[in-house]
C-alpha atoms as a PDB file:
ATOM      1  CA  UNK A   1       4.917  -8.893  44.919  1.00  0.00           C
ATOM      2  CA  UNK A   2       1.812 -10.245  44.385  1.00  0.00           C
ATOM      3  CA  UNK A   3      -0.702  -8.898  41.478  1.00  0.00           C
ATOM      4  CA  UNK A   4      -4.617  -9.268  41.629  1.00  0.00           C
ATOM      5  CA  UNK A   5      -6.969  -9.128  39.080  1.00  0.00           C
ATOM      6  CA  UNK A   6     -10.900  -8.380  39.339  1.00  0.00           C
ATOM      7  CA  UNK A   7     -13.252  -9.049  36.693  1.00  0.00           C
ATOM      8  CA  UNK A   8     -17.119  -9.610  37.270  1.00  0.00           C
ATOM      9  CA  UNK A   9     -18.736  -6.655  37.876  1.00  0.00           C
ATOM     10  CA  UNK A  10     -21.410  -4.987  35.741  1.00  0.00           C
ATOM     11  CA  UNK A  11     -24.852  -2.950  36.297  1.00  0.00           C
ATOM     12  CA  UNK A  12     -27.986  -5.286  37.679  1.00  0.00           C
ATOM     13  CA  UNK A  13     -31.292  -4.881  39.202  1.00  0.00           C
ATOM     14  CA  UNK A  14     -32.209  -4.759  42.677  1.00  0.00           C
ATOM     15  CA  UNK A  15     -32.975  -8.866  43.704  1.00  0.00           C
ATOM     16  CA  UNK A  16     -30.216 -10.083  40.897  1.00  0.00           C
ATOM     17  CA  UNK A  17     -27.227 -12.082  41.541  1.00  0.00           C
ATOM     18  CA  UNK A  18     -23.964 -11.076  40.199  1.00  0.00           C
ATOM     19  CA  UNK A  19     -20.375 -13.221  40.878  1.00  0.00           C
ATOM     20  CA  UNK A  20     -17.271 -11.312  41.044  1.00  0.00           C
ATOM     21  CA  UNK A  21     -14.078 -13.177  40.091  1.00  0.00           C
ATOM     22  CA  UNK A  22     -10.263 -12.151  41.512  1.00  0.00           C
ATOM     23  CA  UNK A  23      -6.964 -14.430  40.307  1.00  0.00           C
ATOM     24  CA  UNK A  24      -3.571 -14.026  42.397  1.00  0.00           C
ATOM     25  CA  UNK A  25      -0.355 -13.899  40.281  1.00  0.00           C
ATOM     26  CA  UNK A  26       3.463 -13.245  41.679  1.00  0.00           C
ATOM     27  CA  UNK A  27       4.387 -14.385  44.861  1.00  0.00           C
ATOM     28  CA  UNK A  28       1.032 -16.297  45.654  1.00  0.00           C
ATOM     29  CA  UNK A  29       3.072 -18.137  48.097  1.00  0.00           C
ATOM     30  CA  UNK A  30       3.009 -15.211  50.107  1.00  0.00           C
ATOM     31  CA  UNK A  31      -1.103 -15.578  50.645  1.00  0.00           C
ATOM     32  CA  UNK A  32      -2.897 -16.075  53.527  1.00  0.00           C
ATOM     33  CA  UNK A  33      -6.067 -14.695  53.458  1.00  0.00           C
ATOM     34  CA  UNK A  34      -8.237 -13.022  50.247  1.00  0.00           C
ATOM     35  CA  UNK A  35     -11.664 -11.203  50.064  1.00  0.00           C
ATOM     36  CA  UNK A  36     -13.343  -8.589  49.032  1.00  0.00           C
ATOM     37  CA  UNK A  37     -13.851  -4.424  50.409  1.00  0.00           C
ATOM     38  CA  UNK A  38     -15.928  -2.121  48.515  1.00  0.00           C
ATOM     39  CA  UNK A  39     -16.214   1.589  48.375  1.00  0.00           C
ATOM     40  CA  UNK A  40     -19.359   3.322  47.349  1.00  0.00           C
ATOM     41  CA  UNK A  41     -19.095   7.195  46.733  1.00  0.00           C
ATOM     42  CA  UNK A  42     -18.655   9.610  49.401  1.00  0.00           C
ATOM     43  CA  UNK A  43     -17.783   6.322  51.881  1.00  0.00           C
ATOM     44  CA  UNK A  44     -14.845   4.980  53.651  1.00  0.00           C
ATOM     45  CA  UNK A  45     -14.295   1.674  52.181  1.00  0.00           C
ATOM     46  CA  UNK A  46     -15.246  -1.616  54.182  1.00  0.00           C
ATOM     47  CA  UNK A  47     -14.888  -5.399  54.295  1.00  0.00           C
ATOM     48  CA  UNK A  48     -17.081  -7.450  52.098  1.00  0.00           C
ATOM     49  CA  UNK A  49     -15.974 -10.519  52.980  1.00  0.00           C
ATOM     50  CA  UNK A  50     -12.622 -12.350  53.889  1.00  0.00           C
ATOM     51  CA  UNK A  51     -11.205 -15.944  53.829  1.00  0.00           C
ATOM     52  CA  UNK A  52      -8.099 -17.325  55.579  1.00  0.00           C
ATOM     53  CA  UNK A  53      -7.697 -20.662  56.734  1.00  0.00           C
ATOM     54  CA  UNK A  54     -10.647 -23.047  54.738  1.00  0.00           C
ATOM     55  CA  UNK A  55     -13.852 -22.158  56.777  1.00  0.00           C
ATOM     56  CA  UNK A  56     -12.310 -19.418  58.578  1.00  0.00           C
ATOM     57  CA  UNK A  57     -14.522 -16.465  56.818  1.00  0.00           C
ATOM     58  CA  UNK A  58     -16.109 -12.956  58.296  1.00  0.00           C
ATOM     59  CA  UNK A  59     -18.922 -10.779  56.432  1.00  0.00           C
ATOM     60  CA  UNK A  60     -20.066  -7.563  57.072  1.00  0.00           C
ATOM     61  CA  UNK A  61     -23.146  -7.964  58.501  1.00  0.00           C
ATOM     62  CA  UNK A  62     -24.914  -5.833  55.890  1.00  0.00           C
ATOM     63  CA  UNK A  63     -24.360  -8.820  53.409  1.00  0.00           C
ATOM     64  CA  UNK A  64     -24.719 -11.915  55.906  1.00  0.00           C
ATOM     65  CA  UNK A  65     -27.211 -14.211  54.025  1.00  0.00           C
ATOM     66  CA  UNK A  66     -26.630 -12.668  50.607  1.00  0.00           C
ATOM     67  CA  UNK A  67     -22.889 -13.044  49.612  1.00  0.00           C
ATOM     68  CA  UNK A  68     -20.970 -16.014  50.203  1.00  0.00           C
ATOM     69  CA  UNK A  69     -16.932 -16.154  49.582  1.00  0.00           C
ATOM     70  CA  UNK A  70     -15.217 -18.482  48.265  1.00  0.00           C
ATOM     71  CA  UNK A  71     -11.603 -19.458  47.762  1.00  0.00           C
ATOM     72  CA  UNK A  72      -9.823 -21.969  44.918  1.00  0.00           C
ATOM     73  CA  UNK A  73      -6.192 -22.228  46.240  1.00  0.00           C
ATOM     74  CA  UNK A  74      -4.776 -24.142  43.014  1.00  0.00           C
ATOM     75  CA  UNK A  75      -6.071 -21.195  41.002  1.00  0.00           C
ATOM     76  CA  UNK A  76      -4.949 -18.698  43.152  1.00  0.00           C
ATOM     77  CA  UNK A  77      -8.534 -17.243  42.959  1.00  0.00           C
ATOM     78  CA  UNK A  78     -11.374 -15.684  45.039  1.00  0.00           C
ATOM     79  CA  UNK A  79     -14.895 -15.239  44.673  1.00  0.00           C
ATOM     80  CA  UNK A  80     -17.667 -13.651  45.608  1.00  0.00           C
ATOM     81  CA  UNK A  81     -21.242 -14.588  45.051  1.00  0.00           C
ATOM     82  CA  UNK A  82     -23.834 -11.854  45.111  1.00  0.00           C
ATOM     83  CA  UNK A  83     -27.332 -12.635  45.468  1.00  0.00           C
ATOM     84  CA  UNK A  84     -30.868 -10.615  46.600  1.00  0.00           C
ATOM     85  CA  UNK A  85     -28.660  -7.374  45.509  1.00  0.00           C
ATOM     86  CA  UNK A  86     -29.325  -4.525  46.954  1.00  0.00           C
ATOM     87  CA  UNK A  87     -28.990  -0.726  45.587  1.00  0.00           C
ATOM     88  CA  UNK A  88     -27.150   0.403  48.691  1.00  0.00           C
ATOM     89  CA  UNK A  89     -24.571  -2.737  47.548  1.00  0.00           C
ATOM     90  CA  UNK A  90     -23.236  -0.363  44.342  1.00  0.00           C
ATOM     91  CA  UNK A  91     -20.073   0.364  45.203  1.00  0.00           C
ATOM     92  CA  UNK A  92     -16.251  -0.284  43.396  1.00  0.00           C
ATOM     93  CA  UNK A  93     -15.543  -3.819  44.818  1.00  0.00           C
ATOM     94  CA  UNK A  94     -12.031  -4.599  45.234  1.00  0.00           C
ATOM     95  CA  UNK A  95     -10.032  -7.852  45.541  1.00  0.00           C
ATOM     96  CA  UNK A  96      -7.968  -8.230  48.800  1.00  0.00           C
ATOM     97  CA  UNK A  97      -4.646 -10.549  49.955  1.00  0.00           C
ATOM     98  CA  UNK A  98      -3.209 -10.402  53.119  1.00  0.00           C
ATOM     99  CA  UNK A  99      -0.005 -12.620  54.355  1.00  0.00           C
ATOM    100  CA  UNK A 100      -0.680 -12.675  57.694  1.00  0.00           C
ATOM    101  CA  UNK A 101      -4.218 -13.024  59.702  1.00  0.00           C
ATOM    102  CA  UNK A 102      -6.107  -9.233  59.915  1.00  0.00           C
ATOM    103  CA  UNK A 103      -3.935  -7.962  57.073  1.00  0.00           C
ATOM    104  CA  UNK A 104      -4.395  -6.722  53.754  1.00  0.00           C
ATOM    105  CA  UNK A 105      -1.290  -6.174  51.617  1.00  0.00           C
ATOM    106  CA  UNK A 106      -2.277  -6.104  47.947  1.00  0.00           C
ATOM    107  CA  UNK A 107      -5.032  -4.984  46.197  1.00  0.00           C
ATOM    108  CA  UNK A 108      -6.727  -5.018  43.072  1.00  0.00           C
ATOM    109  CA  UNK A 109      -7.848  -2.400  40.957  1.00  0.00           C
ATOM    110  CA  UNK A 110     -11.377  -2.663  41.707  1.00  0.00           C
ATOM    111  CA  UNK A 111     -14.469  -3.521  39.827  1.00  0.00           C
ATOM    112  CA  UNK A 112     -17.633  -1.500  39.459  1.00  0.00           C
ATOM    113  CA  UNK A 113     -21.166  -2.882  40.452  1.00  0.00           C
ATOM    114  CA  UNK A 114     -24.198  -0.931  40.353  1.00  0.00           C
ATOM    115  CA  UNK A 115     -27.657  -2.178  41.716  1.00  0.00           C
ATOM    116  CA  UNK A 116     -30.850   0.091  40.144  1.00  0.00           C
ATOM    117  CA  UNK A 117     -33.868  -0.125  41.892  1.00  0.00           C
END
């Protein structure tokens, strides 16, 4: 089993940056690719942003340009960098881990970010 834990979220204003933090514990062996979805109210959640293999990444395009992923395999960690936030970007933002390419097995519990304008 493999346990993930956001922290980094918060209320901002529209144009601020914000970095959202997620650490892998358990069977971290098992990893192959972490990232981020969010759900906003009333929406399907969506991919954020993913990382597998080191430079292998994929954005939704809504963020292209904004948010950039990152990945720190000794600490079992992702990231996500925010920047030029948006108001349609307030949504629960939830850590992702996948074993296998185009999978997501675990999830965290979710972290709340909300963008006023």
């Amino acid at each position: 089993q493999v346990h993930l834990v956001e922290s980094g979220g918060g209320l901002v204003q529209a144009g601020d940056s914000l970095r959202l933090s997620c650490v892998a514990s358990g069977d971290t062996f098992k990893i192959h690719l972490m990232g981020w979805y969010r759900q906003a109210p009333g929406k399907q959640r969506e991919l954020v942003a993913v990382m597998g293999s080191p430079g292998m990444t994929n954005y939704a395009d809504s963020v292209k340009g904004r948010f950039t992923v990152s990945r720190d395999r000794a600490k079992n960690a992702v990231y996500l960098q925010m920047n030029s936030l948006k108001p349609e970007d307030t949504a629960v933002y939830y850590c992702a881990a996948g074993v296998l390419p185009g999978r997501t097995d675990y999830w965290g519990q979710g972290t709340q970010v909300t963008v006023s304008s």
